[in-house]
PDB file of N, CA and C in Angstrom:
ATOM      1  N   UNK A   1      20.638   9.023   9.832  1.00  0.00           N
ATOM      2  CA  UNK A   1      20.278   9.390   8.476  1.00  0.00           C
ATOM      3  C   UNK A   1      18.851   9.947   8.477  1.00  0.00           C
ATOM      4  N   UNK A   2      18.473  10.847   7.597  1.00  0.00           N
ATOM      5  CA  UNK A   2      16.971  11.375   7.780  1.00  0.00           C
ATOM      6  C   UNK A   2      16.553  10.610   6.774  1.00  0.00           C
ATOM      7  N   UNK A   3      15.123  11.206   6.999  1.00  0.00           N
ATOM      8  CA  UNK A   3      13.548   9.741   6.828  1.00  0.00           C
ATOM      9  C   UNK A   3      12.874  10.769   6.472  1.00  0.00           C
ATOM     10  N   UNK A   4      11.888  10.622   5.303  1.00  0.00           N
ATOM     11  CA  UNK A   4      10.941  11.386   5.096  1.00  0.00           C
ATOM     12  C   UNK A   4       9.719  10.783   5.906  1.00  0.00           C
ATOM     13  N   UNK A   5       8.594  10.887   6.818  1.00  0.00           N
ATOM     14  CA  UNK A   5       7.310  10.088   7.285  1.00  0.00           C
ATOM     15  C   UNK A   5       6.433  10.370   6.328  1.00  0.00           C
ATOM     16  N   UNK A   6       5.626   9.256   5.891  1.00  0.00           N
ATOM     17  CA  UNK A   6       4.485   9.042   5.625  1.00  0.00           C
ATOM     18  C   UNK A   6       3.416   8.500   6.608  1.00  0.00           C
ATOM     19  N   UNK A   7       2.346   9.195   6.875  1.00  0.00           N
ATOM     20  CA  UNK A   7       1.146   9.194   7.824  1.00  0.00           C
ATOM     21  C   UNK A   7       0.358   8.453   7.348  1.00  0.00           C
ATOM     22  N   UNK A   8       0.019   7.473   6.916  1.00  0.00           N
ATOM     23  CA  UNK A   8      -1.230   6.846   6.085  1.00  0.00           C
ATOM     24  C   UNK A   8      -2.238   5.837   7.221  1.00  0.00           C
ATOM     25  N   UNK A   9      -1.790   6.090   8.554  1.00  0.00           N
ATOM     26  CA  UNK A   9      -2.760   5.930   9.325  1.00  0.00           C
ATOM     27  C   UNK A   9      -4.672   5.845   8.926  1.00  0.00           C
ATOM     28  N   UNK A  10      -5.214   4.812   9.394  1.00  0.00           N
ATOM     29  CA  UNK A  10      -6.731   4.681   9.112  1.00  0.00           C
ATOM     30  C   UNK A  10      -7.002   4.539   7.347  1.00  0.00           C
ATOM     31  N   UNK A  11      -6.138   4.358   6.792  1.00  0.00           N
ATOM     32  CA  UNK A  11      -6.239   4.239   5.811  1.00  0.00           C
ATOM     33  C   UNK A  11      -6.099   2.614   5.493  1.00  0.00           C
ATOM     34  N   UNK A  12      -7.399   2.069   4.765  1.00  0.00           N
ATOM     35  CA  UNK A  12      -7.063   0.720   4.407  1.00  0.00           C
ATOM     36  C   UNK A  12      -6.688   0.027   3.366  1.00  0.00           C
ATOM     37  N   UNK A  13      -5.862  -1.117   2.996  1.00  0.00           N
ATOM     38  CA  UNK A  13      -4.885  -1.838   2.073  1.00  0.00           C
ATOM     39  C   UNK A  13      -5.792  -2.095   1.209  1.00  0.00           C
ATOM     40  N   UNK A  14      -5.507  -1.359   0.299  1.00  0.00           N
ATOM     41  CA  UNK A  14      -3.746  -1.700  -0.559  1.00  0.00           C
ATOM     42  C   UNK A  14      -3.821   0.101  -0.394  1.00  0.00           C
ATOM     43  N   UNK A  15      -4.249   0.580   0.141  1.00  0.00           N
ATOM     44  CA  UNK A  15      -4.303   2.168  -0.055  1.00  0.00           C
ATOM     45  C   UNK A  15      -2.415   2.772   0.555  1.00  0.00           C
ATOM     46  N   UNK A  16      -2.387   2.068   1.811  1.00  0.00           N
ATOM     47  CA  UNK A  16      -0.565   3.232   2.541  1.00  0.00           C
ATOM     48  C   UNK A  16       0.241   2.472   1.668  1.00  0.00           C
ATOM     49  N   UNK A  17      -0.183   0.753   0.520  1.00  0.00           N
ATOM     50  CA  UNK A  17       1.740   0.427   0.055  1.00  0.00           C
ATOM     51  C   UNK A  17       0.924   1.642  -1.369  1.00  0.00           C
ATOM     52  N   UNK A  18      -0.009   1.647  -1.494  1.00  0.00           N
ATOM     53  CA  UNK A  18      -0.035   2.971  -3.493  1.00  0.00           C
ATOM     54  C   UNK A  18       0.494   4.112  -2.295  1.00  0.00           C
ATOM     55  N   UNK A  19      -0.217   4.784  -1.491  1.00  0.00           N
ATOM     56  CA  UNK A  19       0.673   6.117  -1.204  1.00  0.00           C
ATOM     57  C   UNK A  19       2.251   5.878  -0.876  1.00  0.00           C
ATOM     58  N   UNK A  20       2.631   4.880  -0.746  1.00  0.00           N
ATOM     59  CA  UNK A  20       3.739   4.673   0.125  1.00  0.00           C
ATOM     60  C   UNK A  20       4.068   4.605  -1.793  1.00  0.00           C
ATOM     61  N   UNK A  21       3.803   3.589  -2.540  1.00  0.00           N
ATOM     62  CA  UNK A  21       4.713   3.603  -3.716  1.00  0.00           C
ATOM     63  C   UNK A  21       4.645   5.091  -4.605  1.00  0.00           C
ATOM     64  N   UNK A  22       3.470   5.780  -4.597  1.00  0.00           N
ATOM     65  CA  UNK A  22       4.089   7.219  -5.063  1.00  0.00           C
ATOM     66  C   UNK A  22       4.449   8.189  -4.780  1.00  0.00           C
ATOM     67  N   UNK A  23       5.313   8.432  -3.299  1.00  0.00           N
ATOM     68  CA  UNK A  23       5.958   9.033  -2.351  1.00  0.00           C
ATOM     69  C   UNK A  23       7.077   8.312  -2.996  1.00  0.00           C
ATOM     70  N   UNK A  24       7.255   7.167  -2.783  1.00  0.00           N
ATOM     71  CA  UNK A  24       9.191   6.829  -3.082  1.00  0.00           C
ATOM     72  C   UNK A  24       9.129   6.970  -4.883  1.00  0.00           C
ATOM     73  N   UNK A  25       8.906   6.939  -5.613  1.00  0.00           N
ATOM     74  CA  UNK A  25       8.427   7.417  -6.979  1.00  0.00           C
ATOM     75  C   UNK A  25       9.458   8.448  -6.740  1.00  0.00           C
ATOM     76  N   UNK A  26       8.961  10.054  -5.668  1.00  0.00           N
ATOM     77  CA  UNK A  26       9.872  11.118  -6.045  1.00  0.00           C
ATOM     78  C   UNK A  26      11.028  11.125  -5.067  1.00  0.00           C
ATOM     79  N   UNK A  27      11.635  10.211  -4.545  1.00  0.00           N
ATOM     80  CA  UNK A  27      12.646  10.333  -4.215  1.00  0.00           C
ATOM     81  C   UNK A  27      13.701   9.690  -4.548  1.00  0.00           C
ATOM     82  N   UNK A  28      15.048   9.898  -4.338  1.00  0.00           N
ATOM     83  CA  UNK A  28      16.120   9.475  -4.727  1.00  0.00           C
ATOM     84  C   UNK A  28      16.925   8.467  -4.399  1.00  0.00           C
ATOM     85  N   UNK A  29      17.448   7.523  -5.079  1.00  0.00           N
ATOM     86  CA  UNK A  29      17.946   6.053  -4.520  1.00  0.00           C
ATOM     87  C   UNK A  29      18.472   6.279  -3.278  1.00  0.00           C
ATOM     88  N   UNK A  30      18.282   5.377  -2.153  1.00  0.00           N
ATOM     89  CA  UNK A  30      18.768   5.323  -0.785  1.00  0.00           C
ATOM     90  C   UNK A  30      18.130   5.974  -0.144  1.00  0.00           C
ATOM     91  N   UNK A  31      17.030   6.589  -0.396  1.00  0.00           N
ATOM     92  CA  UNK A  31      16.548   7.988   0.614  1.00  0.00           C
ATOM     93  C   UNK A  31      15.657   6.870   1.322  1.00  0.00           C
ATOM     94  N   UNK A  32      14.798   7.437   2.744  1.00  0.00           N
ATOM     95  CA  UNK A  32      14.313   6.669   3.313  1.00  0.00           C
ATOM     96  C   UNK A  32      13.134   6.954   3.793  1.00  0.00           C
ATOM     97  N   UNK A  33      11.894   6.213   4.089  1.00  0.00           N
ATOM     98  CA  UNK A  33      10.980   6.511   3.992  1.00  0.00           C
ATOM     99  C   UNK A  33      10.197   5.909   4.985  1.00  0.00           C
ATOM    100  N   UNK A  34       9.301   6.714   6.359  1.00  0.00           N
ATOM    101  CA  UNK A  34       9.249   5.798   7.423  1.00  0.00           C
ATOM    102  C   UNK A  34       7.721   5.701   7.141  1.00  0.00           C
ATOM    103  N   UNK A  35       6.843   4.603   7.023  1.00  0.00           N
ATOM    104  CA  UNK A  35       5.360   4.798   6.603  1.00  0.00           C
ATOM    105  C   UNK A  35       4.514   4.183   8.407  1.00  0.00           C
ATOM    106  N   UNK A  36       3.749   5.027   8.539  1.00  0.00           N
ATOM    107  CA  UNK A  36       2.760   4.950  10.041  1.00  0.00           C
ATOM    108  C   UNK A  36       1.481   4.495   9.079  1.00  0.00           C
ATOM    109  N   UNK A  37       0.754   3.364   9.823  1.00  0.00           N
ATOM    110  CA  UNK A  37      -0.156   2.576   9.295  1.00  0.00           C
ATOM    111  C   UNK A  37      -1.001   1.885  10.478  1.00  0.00           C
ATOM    112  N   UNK A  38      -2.227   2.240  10.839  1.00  0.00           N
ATOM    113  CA  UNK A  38      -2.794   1.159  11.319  1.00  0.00           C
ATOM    114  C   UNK A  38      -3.625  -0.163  10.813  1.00  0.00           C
ATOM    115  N   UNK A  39      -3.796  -0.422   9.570  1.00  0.00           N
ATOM    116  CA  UNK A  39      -3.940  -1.505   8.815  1.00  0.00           C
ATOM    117  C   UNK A  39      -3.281  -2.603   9.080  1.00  0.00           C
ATOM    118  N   UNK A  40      -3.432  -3.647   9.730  1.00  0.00           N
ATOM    119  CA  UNK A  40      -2.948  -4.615  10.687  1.00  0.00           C
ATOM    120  C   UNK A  40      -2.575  -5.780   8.870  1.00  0.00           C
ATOM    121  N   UNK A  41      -3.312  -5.774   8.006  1.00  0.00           N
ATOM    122  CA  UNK A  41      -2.938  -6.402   6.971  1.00  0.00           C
ATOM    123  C   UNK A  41      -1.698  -5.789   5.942  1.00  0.00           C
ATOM    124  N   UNK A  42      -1.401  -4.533   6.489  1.00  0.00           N
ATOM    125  CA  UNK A  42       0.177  -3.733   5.750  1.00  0.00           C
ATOM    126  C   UNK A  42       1.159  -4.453   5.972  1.00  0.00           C
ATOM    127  N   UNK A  43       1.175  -5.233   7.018  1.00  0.00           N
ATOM    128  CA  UNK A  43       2.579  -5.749   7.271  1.00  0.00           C
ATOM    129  C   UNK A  43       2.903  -6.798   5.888  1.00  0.00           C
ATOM    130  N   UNK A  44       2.014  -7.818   5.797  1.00  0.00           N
ATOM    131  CA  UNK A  44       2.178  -8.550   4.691  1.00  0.00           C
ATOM    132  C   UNK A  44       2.408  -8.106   2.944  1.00  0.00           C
ATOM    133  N   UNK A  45       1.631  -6.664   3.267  1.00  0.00           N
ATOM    134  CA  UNK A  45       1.664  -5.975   2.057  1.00  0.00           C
ATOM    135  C   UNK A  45       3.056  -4.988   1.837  1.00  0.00           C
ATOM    136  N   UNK A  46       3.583  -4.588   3.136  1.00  0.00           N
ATOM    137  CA  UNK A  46       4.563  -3.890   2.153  1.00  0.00           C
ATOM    138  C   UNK A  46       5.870  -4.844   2.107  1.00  0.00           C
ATOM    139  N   UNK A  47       5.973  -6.216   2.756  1.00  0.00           N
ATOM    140  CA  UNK A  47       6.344  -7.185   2.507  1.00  0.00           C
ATOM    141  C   UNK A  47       6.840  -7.542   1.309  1.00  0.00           C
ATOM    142  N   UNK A  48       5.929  -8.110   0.541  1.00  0.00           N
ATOM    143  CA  UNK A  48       5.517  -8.303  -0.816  1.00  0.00           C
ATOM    144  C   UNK A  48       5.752  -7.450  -1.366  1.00  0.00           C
ATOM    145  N   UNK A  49       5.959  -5.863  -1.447  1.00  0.00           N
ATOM    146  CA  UNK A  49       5.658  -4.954  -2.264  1.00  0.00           C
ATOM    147  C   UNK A  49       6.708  -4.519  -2.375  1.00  0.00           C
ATOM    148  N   UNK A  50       7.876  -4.525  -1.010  1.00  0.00           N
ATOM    149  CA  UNK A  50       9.107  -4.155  -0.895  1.00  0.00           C
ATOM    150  C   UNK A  50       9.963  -5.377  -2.136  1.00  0.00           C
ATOM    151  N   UNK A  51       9.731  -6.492  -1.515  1.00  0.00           N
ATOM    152  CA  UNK A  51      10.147  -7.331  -2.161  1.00  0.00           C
ATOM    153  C   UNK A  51       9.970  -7.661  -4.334  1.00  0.00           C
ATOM    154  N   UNK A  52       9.070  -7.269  -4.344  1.00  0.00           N
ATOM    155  CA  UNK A  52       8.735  -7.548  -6.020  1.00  0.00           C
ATOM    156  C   UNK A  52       9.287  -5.662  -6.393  1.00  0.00           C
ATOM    157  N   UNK A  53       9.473  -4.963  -5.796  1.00  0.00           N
ATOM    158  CA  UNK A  53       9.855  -3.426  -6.587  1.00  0.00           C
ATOM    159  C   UNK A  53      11.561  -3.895  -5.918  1.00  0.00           C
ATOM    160  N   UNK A  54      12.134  -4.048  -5.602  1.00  0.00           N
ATOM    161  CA  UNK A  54      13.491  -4.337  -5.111  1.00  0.00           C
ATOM    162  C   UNK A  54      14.186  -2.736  -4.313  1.00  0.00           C
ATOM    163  N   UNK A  55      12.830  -2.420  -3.065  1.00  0.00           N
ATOM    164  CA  UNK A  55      13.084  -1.161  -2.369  1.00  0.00           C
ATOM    165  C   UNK A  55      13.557  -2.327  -1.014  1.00  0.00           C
ATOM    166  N   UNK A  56      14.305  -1.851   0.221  1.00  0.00           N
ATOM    167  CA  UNK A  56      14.647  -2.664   0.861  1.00  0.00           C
ATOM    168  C   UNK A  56      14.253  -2.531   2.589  1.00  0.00           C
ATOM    169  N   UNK A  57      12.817  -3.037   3.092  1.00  0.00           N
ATOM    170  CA  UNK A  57      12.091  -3.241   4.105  1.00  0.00           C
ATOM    171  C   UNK A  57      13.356  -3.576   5.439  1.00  0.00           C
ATOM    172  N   UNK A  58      13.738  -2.216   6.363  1.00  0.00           N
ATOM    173  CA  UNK A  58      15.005  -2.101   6.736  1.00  0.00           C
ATOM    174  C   UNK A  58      14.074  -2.502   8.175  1.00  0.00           C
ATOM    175  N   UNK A  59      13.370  -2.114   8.306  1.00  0.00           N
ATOM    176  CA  UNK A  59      12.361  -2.634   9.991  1.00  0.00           C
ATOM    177  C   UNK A  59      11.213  -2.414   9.714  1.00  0.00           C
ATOM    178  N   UNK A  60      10.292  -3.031  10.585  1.00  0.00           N
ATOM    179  CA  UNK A  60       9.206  -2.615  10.834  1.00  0.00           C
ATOM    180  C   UNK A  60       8.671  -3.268  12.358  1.00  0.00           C
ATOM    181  N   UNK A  61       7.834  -2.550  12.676  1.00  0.00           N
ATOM    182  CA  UNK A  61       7.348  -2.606  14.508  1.00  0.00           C
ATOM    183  C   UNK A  61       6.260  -1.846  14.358  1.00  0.00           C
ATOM    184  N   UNK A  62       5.377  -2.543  15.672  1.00  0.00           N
ATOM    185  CA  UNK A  62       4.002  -2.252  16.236  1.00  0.00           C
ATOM    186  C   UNK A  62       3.920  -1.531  17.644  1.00  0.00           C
ATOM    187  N   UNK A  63       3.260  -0.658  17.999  1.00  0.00           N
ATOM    188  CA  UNK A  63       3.492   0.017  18.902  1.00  0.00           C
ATOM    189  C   UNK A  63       1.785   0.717  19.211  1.00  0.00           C
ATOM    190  N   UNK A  64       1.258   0.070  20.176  1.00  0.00           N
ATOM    191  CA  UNK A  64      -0.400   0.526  20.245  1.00  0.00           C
ATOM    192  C   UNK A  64      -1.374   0.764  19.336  1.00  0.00           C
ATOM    193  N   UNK A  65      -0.784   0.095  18.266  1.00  0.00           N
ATOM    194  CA  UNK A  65      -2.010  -0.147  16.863  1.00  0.00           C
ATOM    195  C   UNK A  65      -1.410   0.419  15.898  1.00  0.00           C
ATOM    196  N   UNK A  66      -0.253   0.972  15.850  1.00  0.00           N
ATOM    197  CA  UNK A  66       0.255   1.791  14.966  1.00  0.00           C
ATOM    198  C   UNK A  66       1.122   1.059  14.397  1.00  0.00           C
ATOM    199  N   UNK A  67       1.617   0.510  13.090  1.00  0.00           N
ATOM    200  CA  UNK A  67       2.546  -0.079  12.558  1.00  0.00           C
ATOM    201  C   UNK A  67       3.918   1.329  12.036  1.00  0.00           C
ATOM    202  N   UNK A  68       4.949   1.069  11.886  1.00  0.00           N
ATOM    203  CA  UNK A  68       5.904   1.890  11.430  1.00  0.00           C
ATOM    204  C   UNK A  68       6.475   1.079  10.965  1.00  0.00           C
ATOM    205  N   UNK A  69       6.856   1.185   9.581  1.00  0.00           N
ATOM    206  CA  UNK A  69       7.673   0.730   8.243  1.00  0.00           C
ATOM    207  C   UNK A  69       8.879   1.191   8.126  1.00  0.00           C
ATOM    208  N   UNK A  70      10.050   1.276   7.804  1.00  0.00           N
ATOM    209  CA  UNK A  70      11.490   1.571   7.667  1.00  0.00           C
ATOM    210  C   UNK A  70      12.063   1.254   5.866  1.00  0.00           C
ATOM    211  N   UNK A  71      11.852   2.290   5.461  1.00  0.00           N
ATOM    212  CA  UNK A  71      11.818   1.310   3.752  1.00  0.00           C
ATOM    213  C   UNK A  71      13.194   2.395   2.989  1.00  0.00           C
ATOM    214  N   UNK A  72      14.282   1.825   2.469  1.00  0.00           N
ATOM    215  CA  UNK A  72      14.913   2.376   2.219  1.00  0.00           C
ATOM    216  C   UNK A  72      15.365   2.120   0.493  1.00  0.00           C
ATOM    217  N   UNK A  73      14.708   3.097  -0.472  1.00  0.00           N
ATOM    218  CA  UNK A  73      14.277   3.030  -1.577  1.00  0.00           C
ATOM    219  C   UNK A  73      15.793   2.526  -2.872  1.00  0.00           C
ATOM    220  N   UNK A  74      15.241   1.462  -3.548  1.00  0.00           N
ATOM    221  CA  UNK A  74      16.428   1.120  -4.188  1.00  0.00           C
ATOM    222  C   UNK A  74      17.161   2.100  -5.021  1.00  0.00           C
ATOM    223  N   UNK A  75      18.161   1.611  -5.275  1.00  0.00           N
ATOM    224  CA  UNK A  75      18.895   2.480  -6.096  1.00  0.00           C
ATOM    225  C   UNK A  75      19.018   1.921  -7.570  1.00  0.00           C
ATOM    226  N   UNK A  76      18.491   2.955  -8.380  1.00  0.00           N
ATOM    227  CA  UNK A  76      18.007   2.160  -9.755  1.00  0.00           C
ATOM    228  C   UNK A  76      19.058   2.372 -10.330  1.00  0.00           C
ATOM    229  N   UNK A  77      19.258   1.412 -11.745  1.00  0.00           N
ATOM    230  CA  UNK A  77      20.217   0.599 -12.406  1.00  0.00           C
ATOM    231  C   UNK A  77      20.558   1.362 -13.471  1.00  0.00           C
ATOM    232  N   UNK A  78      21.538   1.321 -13.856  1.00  0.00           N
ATOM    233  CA  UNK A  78      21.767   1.925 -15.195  1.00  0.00           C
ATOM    234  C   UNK A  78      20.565   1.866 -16.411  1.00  0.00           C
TER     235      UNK A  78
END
């Protein structure tokens, strides 16, 4: 399935979950959204963030300082 990336690398929290939340803003239920972060405190944040907006945190992994997020955006309700 394709992934839009978000780069928010060197950027620090709460800064990649706001870009990360107004990037999925314009996209369409189910679409998916892979966010690159070296902010070692994102993990907890898009955690939380996935969880209270009801978007659904499909993976995430660390790989030489680089975090990658897997977020696959809810599908809103009638």
């Amino acid at each position: 399935m394709e992934e839009t990336v978000l780069d928010v690398r060197y950027l620090r929290c709460p800064l990649p979950v706001l870009c990360a939340n107004r990037k999925l803003r314009t996209m369409a239920g189910g679409e998916r959204l892979r966010v690159l972060a070296t902010d070692r405190s994102a993990v907890a944040e898009f955690q939380a963030y996935c969880r209270e907006k009801g978007h659904a945190l499909l993976a995430w992994s660390e790989e030489s300082g680089v975090f990658s997020f897997l977020i696959r955006r809810r599908q809103d309700g009638p």
